[in-house]
C-alpha atoms as a PDB file:
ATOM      1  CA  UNK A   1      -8.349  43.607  -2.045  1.00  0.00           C
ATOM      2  CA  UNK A   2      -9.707  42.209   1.217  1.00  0.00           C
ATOM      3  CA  UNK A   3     -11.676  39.829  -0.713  1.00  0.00           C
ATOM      4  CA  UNK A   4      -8.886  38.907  -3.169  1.00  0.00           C
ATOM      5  CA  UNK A   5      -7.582  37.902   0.429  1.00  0.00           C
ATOM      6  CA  UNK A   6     -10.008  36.097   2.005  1.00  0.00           C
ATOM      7  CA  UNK A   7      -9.770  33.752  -1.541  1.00  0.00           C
ATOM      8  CA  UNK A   8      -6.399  33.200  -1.172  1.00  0.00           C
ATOM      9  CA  UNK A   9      -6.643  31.924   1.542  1.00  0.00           C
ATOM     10  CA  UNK A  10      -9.755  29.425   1.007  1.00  0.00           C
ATOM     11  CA  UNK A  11      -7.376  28.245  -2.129  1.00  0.00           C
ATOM     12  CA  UNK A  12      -4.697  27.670   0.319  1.00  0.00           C
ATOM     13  CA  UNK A  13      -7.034  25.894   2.772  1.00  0.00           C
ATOM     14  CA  UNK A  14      -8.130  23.565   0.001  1.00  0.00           C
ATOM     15  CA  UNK A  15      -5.006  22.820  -1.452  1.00  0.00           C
ATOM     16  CA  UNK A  16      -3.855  21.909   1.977  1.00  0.00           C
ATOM     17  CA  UNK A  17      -7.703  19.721   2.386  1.00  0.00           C
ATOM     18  CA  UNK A  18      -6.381  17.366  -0.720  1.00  0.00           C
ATOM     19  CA  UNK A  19      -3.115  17.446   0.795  1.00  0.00           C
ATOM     20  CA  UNK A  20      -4.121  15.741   3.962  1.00  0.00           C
ATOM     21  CA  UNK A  21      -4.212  12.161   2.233  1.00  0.00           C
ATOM     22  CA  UNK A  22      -3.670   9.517   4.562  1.00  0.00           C
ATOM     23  CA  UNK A  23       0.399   8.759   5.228  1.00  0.00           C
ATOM     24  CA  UNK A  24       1.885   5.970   3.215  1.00  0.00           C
ATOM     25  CA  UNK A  25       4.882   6.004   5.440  1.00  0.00           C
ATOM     26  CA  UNK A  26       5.562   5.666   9.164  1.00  0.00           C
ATOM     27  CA  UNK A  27       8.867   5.493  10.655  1.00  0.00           C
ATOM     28  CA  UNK A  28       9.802   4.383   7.349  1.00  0.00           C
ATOM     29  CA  UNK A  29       7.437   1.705   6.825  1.00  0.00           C
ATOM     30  CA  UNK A  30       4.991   1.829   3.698  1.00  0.00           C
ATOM     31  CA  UNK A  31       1.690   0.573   3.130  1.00  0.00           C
ATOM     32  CA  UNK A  32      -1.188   1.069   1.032  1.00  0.00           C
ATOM     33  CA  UNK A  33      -3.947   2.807   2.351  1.00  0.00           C
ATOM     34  CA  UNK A  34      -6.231   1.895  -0.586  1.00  0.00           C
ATOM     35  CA  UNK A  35      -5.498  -1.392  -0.164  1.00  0.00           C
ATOM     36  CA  UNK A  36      -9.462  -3.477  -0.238  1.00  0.00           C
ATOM     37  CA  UNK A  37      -8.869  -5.351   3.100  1.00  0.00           C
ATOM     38  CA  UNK A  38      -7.052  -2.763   4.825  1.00  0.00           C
ATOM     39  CA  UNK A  39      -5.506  -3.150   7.064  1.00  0.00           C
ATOM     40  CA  UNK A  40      -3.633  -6.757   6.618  1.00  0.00           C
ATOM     41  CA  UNK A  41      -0.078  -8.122   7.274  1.00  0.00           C
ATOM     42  CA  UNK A  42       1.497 -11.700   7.234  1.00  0.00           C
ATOM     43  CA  UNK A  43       4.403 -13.354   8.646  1.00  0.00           C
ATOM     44  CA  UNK A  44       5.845 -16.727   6.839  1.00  0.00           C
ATOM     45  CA  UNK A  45       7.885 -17.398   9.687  1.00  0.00           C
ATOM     46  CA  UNK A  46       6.841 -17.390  13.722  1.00  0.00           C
ATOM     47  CA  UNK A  47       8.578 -19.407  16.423  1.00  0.00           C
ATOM     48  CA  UNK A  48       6.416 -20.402  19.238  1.00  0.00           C
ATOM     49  CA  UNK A  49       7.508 -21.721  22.599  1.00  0.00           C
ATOM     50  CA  UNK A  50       5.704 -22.806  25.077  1.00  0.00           C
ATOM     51  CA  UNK A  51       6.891 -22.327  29.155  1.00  0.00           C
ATOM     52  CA  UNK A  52       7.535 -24.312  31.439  1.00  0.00           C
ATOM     53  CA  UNK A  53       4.065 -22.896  33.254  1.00  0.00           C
ATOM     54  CA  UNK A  54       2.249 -23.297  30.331  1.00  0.00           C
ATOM     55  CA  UNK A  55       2.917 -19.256  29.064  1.00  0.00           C
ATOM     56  CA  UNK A  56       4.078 -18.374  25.296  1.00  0.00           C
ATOM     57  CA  UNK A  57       6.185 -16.586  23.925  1.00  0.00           C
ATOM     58  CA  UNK A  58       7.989 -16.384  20.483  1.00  0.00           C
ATOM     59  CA  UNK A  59       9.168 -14.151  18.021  1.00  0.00           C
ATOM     60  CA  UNK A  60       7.917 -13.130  14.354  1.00  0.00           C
ATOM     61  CA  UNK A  61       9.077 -11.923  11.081  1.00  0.00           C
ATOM     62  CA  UNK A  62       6.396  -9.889   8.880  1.00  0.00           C
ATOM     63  CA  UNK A  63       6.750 -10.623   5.466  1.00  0.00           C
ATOM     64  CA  UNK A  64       3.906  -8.578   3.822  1.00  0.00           C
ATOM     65  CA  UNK A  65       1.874  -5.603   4.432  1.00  0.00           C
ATOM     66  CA  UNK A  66      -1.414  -4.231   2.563  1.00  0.00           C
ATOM     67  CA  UNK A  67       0.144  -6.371  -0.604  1.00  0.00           C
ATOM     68  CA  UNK A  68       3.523  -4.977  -0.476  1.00  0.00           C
ATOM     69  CA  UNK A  69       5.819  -6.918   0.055  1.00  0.00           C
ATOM     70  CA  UNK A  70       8.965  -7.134   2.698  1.00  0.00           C
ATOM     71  CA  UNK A  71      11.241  -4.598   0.331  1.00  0.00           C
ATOM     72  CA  UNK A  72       8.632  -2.315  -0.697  1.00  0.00           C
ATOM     73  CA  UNK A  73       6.611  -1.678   2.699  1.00  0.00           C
ATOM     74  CA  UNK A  74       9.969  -1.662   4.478  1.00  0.00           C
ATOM     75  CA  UNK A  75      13.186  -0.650   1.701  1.00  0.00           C
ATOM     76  CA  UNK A  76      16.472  -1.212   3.582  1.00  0.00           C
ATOM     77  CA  UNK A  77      14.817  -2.660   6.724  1.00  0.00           C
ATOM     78  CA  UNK A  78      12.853  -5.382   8.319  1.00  0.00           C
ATOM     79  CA  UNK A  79      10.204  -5.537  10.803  1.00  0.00           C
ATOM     80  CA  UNK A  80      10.057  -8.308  13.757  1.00  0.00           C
ATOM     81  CA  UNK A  81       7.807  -9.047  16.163  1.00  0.00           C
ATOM     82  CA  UNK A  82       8.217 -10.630  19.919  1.00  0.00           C
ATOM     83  CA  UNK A  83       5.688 -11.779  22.065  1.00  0.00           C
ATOM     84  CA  UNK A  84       5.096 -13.093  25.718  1.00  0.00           C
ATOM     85  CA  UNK A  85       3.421 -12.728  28.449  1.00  0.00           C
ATOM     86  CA  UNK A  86       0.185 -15.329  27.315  1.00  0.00           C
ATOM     87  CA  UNK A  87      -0.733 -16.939  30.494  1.00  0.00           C
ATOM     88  CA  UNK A  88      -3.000 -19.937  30.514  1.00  0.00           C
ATOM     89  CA  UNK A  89      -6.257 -19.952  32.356  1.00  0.00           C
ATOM     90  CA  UNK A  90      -8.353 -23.120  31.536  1.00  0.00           C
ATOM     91  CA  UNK A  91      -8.736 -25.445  29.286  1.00  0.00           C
ATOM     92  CA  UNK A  92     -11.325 -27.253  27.642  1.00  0.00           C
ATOM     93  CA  UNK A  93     -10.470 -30.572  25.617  1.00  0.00           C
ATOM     94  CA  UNK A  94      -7.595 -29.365  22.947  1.00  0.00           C
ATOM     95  CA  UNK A  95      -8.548 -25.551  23.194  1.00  0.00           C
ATOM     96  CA  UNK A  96      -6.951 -23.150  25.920  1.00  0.00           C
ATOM     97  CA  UNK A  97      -8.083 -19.676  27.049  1.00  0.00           C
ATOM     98  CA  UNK A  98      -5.327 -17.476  27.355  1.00  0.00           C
ATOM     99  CA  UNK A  99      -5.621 -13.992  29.544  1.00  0.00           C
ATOM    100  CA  UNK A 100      -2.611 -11.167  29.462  1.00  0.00           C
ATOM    101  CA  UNK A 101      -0.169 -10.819  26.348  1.00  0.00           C
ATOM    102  CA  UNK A 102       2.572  -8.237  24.970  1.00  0.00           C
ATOM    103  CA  UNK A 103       3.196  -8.094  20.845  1.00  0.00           C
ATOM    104  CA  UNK A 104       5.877  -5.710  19.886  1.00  0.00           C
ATOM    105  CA  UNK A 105       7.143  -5.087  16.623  1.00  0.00           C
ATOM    106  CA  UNK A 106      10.378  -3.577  15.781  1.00  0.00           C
ATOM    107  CA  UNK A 107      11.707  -1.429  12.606  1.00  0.00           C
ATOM    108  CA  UNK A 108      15.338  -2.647  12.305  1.00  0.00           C
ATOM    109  CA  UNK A 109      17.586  -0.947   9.338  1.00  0.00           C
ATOM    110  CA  UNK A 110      20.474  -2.799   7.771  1.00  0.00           C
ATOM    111  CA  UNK A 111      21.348  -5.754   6.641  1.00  0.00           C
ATOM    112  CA  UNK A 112      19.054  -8.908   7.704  1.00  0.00           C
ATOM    113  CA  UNK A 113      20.269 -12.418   9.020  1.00  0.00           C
ATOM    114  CA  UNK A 114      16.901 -13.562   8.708  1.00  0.00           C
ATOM    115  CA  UNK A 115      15.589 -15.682   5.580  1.00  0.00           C
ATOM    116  CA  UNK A 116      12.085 -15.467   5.981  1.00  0.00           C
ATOM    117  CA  UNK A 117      11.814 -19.199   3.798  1.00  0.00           C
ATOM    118  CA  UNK A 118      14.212 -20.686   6.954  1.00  0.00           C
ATOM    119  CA  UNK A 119      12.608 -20.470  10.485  1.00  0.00           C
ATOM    120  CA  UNK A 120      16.216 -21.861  11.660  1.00  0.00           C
ATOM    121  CA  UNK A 121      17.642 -18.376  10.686  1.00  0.00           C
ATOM    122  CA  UNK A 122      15.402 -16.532  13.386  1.00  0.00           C
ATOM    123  CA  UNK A 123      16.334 -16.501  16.821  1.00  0.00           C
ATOM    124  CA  UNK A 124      15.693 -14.269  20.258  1.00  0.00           C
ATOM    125  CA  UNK A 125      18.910 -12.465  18.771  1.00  0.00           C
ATOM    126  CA  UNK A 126      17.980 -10.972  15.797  1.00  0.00           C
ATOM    127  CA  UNK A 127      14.462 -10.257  16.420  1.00  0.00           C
ATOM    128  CA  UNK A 128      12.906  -7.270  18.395  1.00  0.00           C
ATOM    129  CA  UNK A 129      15.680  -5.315  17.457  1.00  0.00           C
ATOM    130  CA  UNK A 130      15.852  -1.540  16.591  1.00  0.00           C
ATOM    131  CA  UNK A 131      12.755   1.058  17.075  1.00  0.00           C
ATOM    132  CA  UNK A 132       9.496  -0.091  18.798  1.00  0.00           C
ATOM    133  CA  UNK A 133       7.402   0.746  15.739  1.00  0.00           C
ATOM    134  CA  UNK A 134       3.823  -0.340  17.074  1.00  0.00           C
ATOM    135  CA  UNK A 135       3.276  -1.957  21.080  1.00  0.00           C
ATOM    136  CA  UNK A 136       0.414  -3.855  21.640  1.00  0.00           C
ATOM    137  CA  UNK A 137      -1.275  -5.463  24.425  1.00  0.00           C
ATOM    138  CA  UNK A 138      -3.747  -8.574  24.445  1.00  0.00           C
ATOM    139  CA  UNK A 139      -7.420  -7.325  24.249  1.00  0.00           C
ATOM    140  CA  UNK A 140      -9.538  -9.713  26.966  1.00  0.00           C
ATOM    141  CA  UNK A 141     -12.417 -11.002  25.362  1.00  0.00           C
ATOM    142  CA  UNK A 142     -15.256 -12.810  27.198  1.00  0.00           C
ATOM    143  CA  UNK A 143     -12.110 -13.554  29.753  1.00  0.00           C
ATOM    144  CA  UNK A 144      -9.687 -14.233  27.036  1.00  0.00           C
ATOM    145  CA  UNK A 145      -6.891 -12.466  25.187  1.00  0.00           C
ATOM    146  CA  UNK A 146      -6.179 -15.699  22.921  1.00  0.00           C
ATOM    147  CA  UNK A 147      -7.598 -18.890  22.795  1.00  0.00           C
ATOM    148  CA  UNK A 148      -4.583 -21.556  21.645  1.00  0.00           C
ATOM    149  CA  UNK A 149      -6.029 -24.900  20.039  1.00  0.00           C
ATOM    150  CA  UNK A 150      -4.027 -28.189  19.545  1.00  0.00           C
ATOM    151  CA  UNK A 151      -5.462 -29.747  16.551  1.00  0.00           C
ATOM    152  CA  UNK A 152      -2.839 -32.787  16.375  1.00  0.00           C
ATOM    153  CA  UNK A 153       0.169 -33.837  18.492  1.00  0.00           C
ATOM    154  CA  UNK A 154       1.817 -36.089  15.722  1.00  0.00           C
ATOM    155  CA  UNK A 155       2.677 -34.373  13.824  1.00  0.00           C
ATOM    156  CA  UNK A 156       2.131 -30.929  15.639  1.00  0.00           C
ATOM    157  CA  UNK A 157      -1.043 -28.698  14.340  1.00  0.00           C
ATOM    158  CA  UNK A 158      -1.653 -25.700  16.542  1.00  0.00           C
ATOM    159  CA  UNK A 159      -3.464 -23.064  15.819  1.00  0.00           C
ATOM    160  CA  UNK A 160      -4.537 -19.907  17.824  1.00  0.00           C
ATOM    161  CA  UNK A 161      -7.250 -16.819  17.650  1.00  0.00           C
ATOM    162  CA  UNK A 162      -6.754 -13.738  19.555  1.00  0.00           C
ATOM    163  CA  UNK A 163      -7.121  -9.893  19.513  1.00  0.00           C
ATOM    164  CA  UNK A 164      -4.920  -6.807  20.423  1.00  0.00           C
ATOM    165  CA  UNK A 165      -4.865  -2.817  21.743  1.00  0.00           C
ATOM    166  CA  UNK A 166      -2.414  -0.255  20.683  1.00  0.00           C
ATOM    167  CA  UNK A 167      -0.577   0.784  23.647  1.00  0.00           C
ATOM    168  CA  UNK A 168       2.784   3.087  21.555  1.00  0.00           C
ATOM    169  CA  UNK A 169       5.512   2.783  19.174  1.00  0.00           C
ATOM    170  CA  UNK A 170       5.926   4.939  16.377  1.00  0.00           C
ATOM    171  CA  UNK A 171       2.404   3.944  14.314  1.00  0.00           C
ATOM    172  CA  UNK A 172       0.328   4.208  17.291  1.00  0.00           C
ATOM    173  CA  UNK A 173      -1.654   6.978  16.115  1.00  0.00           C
ATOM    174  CA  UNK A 174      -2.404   4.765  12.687  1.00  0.00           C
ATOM    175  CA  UNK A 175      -3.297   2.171  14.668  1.00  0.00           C
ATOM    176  CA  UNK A 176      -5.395   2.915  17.227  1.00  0.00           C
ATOM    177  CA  UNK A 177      -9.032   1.890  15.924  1.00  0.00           C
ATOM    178  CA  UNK A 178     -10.975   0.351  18.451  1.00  0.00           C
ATOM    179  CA  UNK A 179     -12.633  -0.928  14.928  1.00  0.00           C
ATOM    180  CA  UNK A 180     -11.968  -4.816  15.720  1.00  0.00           C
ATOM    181  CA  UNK A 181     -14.056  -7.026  17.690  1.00  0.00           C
ATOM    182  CA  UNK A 182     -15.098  -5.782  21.189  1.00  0.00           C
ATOM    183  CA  UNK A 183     -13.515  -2.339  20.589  1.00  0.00           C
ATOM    184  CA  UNK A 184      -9.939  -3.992  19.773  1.00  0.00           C
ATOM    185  CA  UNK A 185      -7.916  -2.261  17.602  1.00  0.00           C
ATOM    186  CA  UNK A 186      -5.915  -5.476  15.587  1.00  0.00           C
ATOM    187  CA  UNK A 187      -6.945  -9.256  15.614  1.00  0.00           C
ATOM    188  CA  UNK A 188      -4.360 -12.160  14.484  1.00  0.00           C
ATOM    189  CA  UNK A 189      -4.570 -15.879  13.958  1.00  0.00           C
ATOM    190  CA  UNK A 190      -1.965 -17.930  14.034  1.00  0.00           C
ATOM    191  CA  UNK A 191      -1.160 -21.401  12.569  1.00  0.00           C
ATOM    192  CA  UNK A 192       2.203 -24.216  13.739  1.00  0.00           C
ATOM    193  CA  UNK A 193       3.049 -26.928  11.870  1.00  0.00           C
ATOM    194  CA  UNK A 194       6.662 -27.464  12.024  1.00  0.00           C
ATOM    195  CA  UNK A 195       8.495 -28.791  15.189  1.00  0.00           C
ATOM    196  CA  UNK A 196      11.567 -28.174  15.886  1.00  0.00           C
ATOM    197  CA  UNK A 197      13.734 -31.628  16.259  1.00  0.00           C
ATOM    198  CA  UNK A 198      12.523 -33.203  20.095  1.00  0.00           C
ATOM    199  CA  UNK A 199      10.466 -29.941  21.096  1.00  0.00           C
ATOM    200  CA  UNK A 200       7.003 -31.761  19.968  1.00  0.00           C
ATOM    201  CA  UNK A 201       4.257 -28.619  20.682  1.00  0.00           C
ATOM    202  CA  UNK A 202       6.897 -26.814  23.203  1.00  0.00           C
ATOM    203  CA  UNK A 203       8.873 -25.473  20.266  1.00  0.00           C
ATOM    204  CA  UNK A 204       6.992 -24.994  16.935  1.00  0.00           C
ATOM    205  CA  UNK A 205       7.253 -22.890  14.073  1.00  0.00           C
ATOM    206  CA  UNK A 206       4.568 -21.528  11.775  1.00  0.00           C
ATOM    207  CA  UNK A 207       2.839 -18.567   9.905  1.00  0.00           C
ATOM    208  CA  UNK A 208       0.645 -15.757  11.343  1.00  0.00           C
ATOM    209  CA  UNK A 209      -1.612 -12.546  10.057  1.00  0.00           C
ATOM    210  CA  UNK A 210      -2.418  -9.187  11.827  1.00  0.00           C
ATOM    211  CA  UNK A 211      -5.413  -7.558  10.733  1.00  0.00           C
ATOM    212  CA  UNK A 212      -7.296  -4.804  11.484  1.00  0.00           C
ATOM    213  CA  UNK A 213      -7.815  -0.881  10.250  1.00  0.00           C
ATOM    214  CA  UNK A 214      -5.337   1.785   9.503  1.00  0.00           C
ATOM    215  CA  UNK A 215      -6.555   5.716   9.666  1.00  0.00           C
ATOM    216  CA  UNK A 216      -4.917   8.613   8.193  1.00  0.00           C
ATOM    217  CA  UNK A 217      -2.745  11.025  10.311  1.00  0.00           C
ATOM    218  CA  UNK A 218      -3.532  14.632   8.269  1.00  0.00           C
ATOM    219  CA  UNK A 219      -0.270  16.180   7.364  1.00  0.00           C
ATOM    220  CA  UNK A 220      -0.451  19.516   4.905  1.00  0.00           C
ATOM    221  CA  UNK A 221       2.340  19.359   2.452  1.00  0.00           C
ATOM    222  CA  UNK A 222       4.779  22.848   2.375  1.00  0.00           C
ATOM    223  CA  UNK A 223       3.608  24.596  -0.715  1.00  0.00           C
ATOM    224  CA  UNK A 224      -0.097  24.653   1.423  1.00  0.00           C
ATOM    225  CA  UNK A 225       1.492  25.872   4.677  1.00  0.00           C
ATOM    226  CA  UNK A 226       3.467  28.400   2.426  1.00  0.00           C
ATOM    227  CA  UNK A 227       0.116  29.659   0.396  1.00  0.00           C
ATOM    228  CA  UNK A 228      -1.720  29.728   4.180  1.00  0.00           C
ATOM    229  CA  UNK A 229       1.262  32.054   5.389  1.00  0.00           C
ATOM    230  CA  UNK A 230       0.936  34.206   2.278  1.00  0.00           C
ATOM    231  CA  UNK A 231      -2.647  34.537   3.071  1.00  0.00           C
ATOM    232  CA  UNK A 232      -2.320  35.574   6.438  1.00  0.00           C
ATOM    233  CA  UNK A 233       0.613  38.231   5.545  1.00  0.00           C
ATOM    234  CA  UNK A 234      -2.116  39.375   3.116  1.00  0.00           C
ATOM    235  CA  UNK A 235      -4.590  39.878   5.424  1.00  0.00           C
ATOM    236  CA  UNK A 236      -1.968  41.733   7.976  1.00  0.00           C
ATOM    237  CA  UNK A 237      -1.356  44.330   5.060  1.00  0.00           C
ATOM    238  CA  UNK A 238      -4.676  45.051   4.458  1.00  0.00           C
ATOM    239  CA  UNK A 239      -4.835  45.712   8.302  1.00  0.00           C
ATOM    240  CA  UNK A 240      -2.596  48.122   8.231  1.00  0.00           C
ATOM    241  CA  UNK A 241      -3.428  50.435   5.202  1.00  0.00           C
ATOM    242  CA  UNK A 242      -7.101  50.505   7.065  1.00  0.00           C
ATOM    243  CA  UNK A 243      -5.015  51.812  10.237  1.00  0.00           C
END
């Protein structure tokens, strides 16, 4: 009987091993975790601005994640991005080194005002709205957190390089690598084409990617924590008819 048990339980403990597949879904955002180049998101639509003191700061809509796209890896919702805090250091001919940096991204349920195919639809108000869902801060790099290049004035080209640490929000745990360059747990590029009417390169929009490695967060289903529980109240009655 005791070993009946004891195999009961290693079934249980199994069943719960194949359970423990990485999460598809975080604070209900989806993504595949089998995806080749995992793990990779894009935005289609970034505003840039750039400060008075030379900082930037802007705000982002992501578009796609591991291949899914905005109403499969987020049904219902929609997940921004704001950024600031990128303070310039020094620069060399068109390229500038960049040192500090905040990127948060926001889960945001109901209906969007955003169309992701018309940057003049996103604005500081409806962006960075609703549940931090992953907080990052710049990752300094041989003295540098980003390093912003101007490629052309007329028109505008910019283009910009840069890497990132988890620091919260909801996916933290998925997030938080250290597989990137330097020990860096995301890395993003960024590209600005499109000026907004008088800004020149103060006011741009663009496109952007994250990318980086997600891990799996183990998480038994019921049916194994139910078998486990009916192996350990096994085990308690064989206790007692030896007592």
């Amino acid at each position: 009987m005791f070993k009946k048990v004891l195999l009961g339980a290693a079934v249980a403990i199994s069943t719960m091993g194949s359970a423990m597949a990485i999460p598809t879904t975080v604070g209900g955002v989806t993504w595949d975790p089998d995806y080749p180049i995992d793990f990779s998101s894009s935005s289609v639509q970034i505003q840039q601005f750039i400060q008075p003191d030379g900082s930037l700061r802007g705000f982002g809509f992501v578009s796609t994640m591991n291949g899914y796209g905005q109403s499969q890896f987020c049904p219902g919702c929609e997940l921004t991005f704001k950024f600031s805090g990128y303070t310039p250091i020094v620069t060399n001919g068109n390229t500038t080194t960049y040192a500090g940096g905040i990127v948060q991204i926001f889960r945001n349920d109901g209906p969007s005002t955003i169309n992701p195919n018309d940057p003049t639809t996103m604005n500081d108000a409806n962006t960075g709205l609703g549940e931090l869902w992953l907080s990052l801060v710049g990752h300094e790099l041989n003295g540098a957190t980003l390093l912003g290049t101007i490629n052309a004035v007329e028109p505008p080209n910019l283009s910009g390089l840069g890497q990132l640490d988890v620091v919260g929000g909801l996916a933290a745990a998925n997030f938080n690598t250290d597989q990137q360059v330097d020990g860096s747990d995301l890395s993003f590029s960024t590209s600005f084409t499109q000026p907004f009417p008088g800004e020149g390169i103060s006011h741009v929009a663009g496109t952007g990617n994250f990318f980086g490695q997600s891990i799996a967060i183990p998480v038994p289903e019921p049916t194994s924590l139910a078998l486990i529980g009916l192996g350990l109240l096994g085990l308690a009655q064989v206790r007692r008819r030896k007592l």
